[in-house]
C-alpha atoms as a PDB file:
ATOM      1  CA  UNK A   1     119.570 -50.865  -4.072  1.00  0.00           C
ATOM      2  CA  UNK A   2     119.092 -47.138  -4.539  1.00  0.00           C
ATOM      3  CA  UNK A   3     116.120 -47.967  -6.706  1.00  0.00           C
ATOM      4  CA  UNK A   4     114.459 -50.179  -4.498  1.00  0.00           C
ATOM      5  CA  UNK A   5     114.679 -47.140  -1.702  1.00  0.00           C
ATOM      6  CA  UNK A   6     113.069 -44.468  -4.198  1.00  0.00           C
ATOM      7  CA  UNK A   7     110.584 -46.817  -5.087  1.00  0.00           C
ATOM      8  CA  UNK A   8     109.576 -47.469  -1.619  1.00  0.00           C
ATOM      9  CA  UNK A   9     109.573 -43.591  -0.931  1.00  0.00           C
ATOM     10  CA  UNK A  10     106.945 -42.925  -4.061  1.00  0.00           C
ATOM     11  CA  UNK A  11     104.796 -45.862  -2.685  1.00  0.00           C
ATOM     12  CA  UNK A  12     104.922 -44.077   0.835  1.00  0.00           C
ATOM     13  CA  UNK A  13     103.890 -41.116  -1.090  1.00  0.00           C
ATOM     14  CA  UNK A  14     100.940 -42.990  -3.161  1.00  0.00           C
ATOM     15  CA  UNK A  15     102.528 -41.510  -6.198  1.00  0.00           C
ATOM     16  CA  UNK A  16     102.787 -45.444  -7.304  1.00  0.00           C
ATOM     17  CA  UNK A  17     100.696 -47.975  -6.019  1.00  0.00           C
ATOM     18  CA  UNK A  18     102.073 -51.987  -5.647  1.00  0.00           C
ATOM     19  CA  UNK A  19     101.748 -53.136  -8.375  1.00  0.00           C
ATOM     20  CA  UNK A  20     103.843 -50.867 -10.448  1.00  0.00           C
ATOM     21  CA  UNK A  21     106.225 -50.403  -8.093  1.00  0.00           C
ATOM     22  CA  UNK A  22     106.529 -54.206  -8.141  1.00  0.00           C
ATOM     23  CA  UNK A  23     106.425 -54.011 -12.130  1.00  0.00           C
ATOM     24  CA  UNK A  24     109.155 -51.783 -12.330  1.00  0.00           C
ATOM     25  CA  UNK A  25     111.520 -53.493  -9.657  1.00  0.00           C
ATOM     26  CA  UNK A  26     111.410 -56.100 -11.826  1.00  0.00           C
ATOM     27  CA  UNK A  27     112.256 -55.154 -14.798  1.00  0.00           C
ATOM     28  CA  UNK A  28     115.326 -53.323 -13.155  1.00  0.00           C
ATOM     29  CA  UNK A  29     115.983 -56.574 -11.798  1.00  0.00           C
ATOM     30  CA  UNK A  30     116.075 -58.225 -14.924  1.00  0.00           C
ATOM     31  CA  UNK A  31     118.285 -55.750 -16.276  1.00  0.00           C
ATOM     32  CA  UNK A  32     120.713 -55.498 -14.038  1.00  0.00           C
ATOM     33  CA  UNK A  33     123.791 -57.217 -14.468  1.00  0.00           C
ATOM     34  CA  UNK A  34     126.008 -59.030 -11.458  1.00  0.00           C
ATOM     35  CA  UNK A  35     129.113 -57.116 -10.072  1.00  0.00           C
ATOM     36  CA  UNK A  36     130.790 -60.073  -9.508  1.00  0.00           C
ATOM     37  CA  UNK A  37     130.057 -61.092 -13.482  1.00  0.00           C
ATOM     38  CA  UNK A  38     131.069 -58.076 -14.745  1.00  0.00           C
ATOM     39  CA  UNK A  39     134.789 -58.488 -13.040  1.00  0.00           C
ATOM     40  CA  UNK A  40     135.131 -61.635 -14.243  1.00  0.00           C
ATOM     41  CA  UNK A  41     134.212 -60.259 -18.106  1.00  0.00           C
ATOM     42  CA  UNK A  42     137.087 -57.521 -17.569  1.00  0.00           C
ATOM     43  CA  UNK A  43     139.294 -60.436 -16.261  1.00  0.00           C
ATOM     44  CA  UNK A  44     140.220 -58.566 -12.818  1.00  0.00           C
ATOM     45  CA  UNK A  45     138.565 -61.297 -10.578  1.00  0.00           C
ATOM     46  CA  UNK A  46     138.143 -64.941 -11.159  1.00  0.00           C
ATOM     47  CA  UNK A  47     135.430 -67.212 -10.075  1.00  0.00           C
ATOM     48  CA  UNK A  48     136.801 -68.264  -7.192  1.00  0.00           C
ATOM     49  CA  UNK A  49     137.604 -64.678  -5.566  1.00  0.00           C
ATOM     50  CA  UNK A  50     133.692 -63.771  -6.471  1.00  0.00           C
ATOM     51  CA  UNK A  51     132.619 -67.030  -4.475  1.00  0.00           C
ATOM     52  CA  UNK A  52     134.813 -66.079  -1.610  1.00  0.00           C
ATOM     53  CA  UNK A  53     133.038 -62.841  -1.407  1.00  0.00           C
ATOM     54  CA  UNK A  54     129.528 -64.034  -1.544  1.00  0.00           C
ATOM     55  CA  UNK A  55     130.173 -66.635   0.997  1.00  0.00           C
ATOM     56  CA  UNK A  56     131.176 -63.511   2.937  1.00  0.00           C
ATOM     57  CA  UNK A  57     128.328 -61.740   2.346  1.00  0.00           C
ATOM     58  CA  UNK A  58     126.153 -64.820   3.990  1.00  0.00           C
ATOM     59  CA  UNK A  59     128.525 -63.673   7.564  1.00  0.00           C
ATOM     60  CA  UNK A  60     128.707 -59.716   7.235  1.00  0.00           C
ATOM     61  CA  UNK A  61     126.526 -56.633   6.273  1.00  0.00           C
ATOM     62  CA  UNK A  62     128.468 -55.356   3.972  1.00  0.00           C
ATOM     63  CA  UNK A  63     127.779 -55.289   0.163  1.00  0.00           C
ATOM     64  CA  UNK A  64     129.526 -56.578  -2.720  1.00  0.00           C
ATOM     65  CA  UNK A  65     132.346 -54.002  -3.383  1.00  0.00           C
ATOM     66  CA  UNK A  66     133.068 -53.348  -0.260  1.00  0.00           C
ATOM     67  CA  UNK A  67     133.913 -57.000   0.689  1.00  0.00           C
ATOM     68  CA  UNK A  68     136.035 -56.603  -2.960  1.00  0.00           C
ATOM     69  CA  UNK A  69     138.053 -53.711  -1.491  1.00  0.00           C
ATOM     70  CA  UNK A  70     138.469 -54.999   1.996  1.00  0.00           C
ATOM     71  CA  UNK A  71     139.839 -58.215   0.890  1.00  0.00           C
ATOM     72  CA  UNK A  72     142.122 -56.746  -1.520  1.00  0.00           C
ATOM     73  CA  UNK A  73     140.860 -57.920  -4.560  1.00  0.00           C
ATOM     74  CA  UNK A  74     139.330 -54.503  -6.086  1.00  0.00           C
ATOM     75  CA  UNK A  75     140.993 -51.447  -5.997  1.00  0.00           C
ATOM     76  CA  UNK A  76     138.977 -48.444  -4.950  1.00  0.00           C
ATOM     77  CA  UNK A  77     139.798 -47.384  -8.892  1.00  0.00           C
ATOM     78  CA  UNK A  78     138.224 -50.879 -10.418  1.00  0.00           C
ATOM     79  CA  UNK A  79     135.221 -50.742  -8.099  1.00  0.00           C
ATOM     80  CA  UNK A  80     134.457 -47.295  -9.144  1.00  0.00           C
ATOM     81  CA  UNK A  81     134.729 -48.694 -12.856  1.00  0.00           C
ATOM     82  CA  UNK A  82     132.614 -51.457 -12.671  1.00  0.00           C
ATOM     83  CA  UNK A  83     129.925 -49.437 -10.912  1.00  0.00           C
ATOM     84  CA  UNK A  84     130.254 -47.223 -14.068  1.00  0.00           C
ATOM     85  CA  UNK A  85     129.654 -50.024 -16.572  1.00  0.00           C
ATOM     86  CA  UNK A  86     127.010 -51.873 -14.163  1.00  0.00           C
ATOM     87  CA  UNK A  87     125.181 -48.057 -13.915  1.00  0.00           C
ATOM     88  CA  UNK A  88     125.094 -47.705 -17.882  1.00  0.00           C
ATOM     89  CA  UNK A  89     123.631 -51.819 -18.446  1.00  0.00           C
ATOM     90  CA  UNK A  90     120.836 -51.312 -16.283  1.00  0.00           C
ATOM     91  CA  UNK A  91     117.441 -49.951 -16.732  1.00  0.00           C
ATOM     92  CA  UNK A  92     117.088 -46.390 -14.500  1.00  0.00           C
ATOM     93  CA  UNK A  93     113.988 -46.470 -12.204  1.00  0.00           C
ATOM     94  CA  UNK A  94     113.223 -43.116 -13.362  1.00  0.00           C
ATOM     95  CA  UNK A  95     113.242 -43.824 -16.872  1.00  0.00           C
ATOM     96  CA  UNK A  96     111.127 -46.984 -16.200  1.00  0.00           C
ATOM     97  CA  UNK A  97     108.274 -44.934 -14.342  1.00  0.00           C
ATOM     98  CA  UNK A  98     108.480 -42.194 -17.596  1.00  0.00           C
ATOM     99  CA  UNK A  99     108.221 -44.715 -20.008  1.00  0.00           C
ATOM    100  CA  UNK A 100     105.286 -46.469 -18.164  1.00  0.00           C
ATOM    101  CA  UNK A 101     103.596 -43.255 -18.002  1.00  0.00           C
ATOM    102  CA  UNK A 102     103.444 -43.888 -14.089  1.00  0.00           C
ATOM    103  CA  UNK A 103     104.092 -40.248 -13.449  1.00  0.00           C
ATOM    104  CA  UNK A 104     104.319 -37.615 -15.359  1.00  0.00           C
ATOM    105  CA  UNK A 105     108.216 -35.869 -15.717  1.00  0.00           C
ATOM    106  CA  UNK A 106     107.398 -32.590 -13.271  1.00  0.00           C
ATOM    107  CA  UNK A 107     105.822 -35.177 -10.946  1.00  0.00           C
ATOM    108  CA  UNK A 108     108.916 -36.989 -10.599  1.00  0.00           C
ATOM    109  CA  UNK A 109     110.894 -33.981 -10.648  1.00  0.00           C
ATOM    110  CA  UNK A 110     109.342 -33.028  -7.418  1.00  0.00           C
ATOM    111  CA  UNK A 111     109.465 -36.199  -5.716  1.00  0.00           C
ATOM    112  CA  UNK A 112     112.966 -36.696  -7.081  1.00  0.00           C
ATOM    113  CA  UNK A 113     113.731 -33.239  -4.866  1.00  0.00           C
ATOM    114  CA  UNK A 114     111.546 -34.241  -1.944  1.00  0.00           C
ATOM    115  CA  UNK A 115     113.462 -37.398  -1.543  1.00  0.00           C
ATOM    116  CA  UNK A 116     117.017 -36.025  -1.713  1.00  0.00           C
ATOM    117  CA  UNK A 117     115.557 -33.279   1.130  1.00  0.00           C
ATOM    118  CA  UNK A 118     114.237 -36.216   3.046  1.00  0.00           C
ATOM    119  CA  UNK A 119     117.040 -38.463   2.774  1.00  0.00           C
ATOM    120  CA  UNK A 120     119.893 -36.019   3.112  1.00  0.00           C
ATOM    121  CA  UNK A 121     120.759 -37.493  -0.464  1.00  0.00           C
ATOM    122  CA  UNK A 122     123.376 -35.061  -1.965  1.00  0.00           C
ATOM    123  CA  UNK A 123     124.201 -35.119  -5.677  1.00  0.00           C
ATOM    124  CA  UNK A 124     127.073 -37.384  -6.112  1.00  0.00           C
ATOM    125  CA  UNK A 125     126.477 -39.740  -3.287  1.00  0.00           C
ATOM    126  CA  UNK A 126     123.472 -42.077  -4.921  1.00  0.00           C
ATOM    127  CA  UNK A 127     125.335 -44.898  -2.959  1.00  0.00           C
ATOM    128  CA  UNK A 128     124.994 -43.273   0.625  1.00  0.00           C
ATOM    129  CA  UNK A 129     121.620 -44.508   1.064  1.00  0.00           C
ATOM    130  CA  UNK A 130     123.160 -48.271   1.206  1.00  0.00           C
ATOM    131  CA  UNK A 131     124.237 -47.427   5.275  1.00  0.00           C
ATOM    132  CA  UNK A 132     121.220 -44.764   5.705  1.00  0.00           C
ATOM    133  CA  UNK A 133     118.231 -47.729   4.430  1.00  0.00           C
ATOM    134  CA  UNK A 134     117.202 -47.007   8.257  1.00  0.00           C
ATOM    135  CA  UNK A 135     116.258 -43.933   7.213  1.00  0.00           C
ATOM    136  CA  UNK A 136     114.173 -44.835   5.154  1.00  0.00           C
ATOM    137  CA  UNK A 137     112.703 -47.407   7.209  1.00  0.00           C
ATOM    138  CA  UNK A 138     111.948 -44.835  10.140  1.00  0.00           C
ATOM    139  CA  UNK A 139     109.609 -42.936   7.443  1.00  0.00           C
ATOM    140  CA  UNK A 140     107.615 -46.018   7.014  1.00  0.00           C
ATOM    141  CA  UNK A 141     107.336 -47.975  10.046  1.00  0.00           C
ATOM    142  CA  UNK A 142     106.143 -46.591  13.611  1.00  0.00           C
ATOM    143  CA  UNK A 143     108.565 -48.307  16.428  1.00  0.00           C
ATOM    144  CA  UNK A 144     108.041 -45.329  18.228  1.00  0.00           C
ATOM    145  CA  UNK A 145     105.931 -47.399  21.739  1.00  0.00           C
ATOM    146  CA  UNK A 146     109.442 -49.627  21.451  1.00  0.00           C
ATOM    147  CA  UNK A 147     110.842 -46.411  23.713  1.00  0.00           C
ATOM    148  CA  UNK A 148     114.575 -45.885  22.964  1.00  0.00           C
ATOM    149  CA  UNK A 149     115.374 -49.750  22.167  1.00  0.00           C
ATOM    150  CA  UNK A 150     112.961 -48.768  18.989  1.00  0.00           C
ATOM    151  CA  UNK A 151     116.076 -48.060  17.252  1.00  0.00           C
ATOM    152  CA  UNK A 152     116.897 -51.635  17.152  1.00  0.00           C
ATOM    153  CA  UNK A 153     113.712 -52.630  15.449  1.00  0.00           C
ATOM    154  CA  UNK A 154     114.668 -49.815  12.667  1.00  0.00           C
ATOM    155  CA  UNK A 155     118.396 -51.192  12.697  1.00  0.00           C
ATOM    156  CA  UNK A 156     117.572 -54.462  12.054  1.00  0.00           C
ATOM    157  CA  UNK A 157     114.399 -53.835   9.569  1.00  0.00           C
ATOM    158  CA  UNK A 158     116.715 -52.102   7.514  1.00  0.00           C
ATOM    159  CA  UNK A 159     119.407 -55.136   7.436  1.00  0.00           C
ATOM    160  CA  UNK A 160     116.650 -57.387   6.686  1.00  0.00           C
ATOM    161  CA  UNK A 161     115.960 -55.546   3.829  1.00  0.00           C
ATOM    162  CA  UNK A 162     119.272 -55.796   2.701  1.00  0.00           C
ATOM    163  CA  UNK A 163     119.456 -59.065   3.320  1.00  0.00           C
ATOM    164  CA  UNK A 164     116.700 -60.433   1.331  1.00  0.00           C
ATOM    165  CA  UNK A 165     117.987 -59.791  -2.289  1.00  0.00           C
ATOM    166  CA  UNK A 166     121.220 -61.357  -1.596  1.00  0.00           C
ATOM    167  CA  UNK A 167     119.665 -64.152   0.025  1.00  0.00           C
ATOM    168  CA  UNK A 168     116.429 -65.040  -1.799  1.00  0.00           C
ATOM    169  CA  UNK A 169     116.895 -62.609  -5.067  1.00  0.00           C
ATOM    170  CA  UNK A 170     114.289 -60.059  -4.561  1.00  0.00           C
ATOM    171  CA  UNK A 171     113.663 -56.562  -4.157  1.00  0.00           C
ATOM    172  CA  UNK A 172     111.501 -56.340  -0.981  1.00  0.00           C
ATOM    173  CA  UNK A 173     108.679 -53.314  -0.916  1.00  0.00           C
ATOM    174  CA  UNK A 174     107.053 -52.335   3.099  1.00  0.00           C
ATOM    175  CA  UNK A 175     103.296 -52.954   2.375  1.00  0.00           C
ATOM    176  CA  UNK A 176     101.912 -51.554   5.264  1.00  0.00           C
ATOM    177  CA  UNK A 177      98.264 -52.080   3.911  1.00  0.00           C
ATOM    178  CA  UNK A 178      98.572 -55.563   3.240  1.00  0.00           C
ATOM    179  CA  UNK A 179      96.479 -58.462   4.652  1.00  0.00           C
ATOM    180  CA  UNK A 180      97.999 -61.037   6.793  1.00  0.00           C
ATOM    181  CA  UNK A 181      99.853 -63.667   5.520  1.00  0.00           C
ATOM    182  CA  UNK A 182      98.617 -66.937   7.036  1.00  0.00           C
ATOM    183  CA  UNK A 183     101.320 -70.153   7.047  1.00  0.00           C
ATOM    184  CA  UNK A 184     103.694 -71.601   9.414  1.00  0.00           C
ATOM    185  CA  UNK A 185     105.422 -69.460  11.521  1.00  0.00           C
ATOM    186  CA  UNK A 186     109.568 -70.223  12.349  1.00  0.00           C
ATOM    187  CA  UNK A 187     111.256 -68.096  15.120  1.00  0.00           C
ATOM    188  CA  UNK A 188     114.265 -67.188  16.663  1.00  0.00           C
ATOM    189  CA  UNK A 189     115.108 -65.162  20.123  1.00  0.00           C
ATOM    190  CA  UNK A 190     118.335 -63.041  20.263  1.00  0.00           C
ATOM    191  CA  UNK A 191     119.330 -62.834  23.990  1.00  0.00           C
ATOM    192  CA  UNK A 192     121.320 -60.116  25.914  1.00  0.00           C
ATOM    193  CA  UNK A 193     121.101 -56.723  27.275  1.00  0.00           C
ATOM    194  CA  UNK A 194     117.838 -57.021  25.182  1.00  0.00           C
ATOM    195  CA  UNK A 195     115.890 -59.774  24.426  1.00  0.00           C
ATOM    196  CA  UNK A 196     115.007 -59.921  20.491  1.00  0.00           C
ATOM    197  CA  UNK A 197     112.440 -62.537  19.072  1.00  0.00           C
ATOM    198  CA  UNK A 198     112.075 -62.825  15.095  1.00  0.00           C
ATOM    199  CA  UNK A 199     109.834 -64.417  13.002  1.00  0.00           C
ATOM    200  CA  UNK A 200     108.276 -65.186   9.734  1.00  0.00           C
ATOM    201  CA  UNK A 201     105.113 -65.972   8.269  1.00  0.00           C
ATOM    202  CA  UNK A 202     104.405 -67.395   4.651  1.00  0.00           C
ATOM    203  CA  UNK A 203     102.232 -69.336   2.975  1.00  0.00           C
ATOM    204  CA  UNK A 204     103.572 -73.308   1.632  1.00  0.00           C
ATOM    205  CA  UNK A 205     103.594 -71.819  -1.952  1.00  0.00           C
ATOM    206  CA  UNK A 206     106.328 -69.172  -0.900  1.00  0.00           C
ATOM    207  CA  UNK A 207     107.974 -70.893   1.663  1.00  0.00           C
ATOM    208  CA  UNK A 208     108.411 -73.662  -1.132  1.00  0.00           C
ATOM    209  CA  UNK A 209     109.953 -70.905  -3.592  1.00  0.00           C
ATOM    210  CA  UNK A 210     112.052 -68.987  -0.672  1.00  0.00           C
ATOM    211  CA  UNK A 211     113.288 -72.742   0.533  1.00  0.00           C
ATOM    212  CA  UNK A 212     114.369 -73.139  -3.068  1.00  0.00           C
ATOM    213  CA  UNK A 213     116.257 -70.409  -3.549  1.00  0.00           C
ATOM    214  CA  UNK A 214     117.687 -69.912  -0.036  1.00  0.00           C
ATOM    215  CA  UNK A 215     119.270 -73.837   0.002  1.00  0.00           C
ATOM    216  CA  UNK A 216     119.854 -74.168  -3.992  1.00  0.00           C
ATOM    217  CA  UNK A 217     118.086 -77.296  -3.904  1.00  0.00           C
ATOM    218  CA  UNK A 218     115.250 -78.312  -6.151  1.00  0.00           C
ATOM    219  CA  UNK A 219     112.515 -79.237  -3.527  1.00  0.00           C
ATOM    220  CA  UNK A 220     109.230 -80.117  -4.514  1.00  0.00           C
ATOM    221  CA  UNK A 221     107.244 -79.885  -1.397  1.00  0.00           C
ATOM    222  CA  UNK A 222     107.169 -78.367   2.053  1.00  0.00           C
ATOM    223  CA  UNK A 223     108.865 -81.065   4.445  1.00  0.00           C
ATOM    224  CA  UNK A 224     111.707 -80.659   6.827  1.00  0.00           C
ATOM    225  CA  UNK A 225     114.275 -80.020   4.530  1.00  0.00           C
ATOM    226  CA  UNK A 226     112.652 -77.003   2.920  1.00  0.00           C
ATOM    227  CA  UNK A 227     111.287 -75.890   6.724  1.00  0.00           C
ATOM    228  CA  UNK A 228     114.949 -76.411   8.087  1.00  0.00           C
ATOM    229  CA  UNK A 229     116.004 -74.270   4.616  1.00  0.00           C
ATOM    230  CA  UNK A 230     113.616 -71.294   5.682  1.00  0.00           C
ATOM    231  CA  UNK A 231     115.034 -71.265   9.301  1.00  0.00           C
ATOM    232  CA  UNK A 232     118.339 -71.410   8.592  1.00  0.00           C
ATOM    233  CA  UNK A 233     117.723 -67.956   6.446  1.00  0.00           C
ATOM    234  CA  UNK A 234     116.425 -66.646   9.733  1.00  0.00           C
ATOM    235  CA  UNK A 235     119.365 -67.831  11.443  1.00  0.00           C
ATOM    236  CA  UNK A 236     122.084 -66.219   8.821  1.00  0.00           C
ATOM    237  CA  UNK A 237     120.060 -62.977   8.866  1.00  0.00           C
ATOM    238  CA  UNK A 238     120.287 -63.244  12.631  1.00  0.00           C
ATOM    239  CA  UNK A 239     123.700 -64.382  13.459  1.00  0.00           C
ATOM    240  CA  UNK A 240     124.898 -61.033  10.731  1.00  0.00           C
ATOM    241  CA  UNK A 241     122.702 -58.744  13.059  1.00  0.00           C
ATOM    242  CA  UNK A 242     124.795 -60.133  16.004  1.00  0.00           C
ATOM    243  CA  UNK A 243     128.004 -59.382  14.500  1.00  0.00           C
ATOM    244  CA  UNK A 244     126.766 -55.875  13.522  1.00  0.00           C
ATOM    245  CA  UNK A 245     125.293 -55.201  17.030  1.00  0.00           C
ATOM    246  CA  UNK A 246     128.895 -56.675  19.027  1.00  0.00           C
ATOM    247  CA  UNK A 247     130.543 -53.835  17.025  1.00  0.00           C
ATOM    248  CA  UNK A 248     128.583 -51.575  18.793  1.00  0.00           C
ATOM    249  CA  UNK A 249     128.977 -52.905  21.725  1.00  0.00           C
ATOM    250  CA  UNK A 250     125.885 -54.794  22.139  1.00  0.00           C
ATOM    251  CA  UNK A 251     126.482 -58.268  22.862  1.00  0.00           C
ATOM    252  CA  UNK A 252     123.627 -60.580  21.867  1.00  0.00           C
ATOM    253  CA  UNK A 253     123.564 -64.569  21.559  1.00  0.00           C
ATOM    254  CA  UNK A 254     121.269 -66.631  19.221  1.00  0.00           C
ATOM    255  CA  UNK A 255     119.083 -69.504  20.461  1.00  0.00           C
ATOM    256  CA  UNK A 256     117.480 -72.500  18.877  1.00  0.00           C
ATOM    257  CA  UNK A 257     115.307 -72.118  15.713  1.00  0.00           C
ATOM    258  CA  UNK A 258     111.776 -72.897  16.280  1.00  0.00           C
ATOM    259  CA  UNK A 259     109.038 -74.291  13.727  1.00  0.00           C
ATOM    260  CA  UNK A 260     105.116 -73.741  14.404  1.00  0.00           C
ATOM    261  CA  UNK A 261     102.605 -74.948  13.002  1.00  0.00           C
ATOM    262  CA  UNK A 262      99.978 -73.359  10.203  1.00  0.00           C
ATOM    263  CA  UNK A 263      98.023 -71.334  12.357  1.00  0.00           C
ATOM    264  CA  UNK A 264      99.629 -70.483  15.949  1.00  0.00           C
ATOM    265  CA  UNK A 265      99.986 -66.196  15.817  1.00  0.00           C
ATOM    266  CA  UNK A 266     102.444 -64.275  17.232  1.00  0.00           C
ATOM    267  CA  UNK A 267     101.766 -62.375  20.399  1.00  0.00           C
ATOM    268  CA  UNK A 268      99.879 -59.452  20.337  1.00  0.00           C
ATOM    269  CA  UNK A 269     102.454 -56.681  21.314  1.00  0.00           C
ATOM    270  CA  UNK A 270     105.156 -57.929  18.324  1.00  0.00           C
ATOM    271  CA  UNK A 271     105.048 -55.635  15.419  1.00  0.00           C
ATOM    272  CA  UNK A 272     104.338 -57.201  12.107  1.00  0.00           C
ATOM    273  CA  UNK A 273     105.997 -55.484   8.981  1.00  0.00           C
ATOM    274  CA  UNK A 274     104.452 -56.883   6.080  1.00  0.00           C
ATOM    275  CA  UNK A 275     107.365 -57.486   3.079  1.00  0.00           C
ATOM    276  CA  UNK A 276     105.778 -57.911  -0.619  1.00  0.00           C
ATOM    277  CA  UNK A 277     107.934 -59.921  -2.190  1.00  0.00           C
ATOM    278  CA  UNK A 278     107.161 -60.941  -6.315  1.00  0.00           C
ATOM    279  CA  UNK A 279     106.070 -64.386  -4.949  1.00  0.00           C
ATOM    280  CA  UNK A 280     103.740 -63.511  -2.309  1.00  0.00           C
ATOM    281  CA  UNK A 281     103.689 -61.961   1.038  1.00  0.00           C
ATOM    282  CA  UNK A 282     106.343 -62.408   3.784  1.00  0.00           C
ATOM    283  CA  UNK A 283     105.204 -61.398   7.494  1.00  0.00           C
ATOM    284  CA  UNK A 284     108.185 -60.521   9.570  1.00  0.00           C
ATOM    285  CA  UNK A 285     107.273 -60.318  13.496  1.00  0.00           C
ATOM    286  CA  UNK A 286     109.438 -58.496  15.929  1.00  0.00           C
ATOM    287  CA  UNK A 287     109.318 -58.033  19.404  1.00  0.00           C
ATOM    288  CA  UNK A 288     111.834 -57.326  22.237  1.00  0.00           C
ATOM    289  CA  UNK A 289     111.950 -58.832  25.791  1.00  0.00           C
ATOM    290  CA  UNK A 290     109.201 -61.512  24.680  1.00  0.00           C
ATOM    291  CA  UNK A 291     108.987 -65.036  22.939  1.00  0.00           C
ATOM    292  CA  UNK A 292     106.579 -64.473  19.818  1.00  0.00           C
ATOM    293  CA  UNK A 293     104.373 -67.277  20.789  1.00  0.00           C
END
């Protein structure tokens, strides 16, 4: 996940543009092998603990080791271990961008410095960024008209973010500059203290591949099943932000789903953050104390 933040800080900077930021996601991606596999190769967790954990992940924000740890099934000791063997199988972003000839090596340097000023990043703690993704979400995104509630929006930006390779498999990139996606449009209003609407936009050809994905079923066409697939994602991602916001007090409760059809917009004053995905374009639409449509 640390790569994904980097890369979205040199696209920020336009020291990569889309495309190879999306090229060399990718290929880390690819190369990058699963936590949960790798404990099951060294024989300290079986299949059934490494379910257990990612059905937990689908109810809390919390990554894969630290569910692991929590549960009792990793010591600190053996997380720290498999990180270490994970670390050395994967392609480095860095070396990706070198060997693309993306940037040059002082270029990088310097960005590699800015960042770590930016971020707070210290040397040693490449994993704090997992809890400070808001961060980097604040440098992106303007929430600032939101008042003080805008801290919210960048709260639960960030979780999305976190949410969407565990749920769909792919490394999200903010693409502010992006044209509007144009699909059906599902919804879902958080009420309390503050009123939160959600939604998302995508085209049938991504919604197919997201339905896919999300439910494990092999659809073949947009109907209700692969809507209802797409809306129950919303729902997970929602019903986690919940739990996170009750532990800080804020008390929120989920309402119905709803479905529109191609075409109907969101209202004006939501703010649209634009997520490139490798399969198209999602448009996520936030707004507080109003229904989207």
């Amino acid at each position: 996940m640390h790569d994904q933040y980097f890369g979205q800080f040199l696209l920020n900077k336009e020291l990569l543009n889309l495309e190879q930021l999306r090229d060399i996601l990718n290929r880390e991606r690819a190369s990058r092998p699963h936590l949960g596999l790798l404990a099951i190769d060294a024989s300290i967790l079986n299949s059934s603990q490494v379910e257990q954990i990612h059905r937990l992940q689908q109810a809390f924000d919390k990554n894969f080791g630290e569910i692991a740890v929590d549960k009792g099934f990793l010591t600190l000791r053996q997380l720290e271990d498999l990180l270490v063997v994970q670390q050395g199988r994967r392609l480095n972003i860095s070396q990706t961008i070198i060997d693309s000839g993306y940037l040059t090596l002082a270029e990088l340097e310097a960005a590699w410095q800015e960042y770590k000023n930016t971020t707070s990043l210290k040397k040693g703690k490449t994993d704090a960024l997992y809890g400070n993704l808001c961060g980097i979400v604040r440098a992106v995104l303007d929430f600032s008209s939101a008042g003080s509630e805008g801290d919210i929006l960048y709260e639960y930006i960030a979780l999305f973010l976190r949410i969407i390779p565990r749920f769909l498999g792919e490394e999200p990139i903010i693409a502010l500059n992006h044209t509007r996606a144009s699909g059906t449009l599902i919804t879902q209003t958080m009420r309390g203290v503050v009123n939160i609407s959600t939604g998302l936009v995508m085209n049938d050809d991504l919604l197919l591949k997201m339905a896919r994905r999300y439910s494990g079923e092999n659809l073949t066409r947009v109907d209700e099943l692969a809507l209802d697939s797409i809306a129950e994602f919303l729902n997970s991602t929602n019903g986690i932000f919940t739990v996170s916001m009750s532990e800080g007090g804020l008390e929120l409760d989920l309402e119905p789903q709803c479905i529109q059809t191609a075409g109907v917009t969101p209202v004006e004053m939501a703010f649209r953050v634009p997520i490139e995905t490798s399969c198209g374009i999602i448009d996520f639409y936030i707004c507080l104390d109003e229904t989207l449509v």
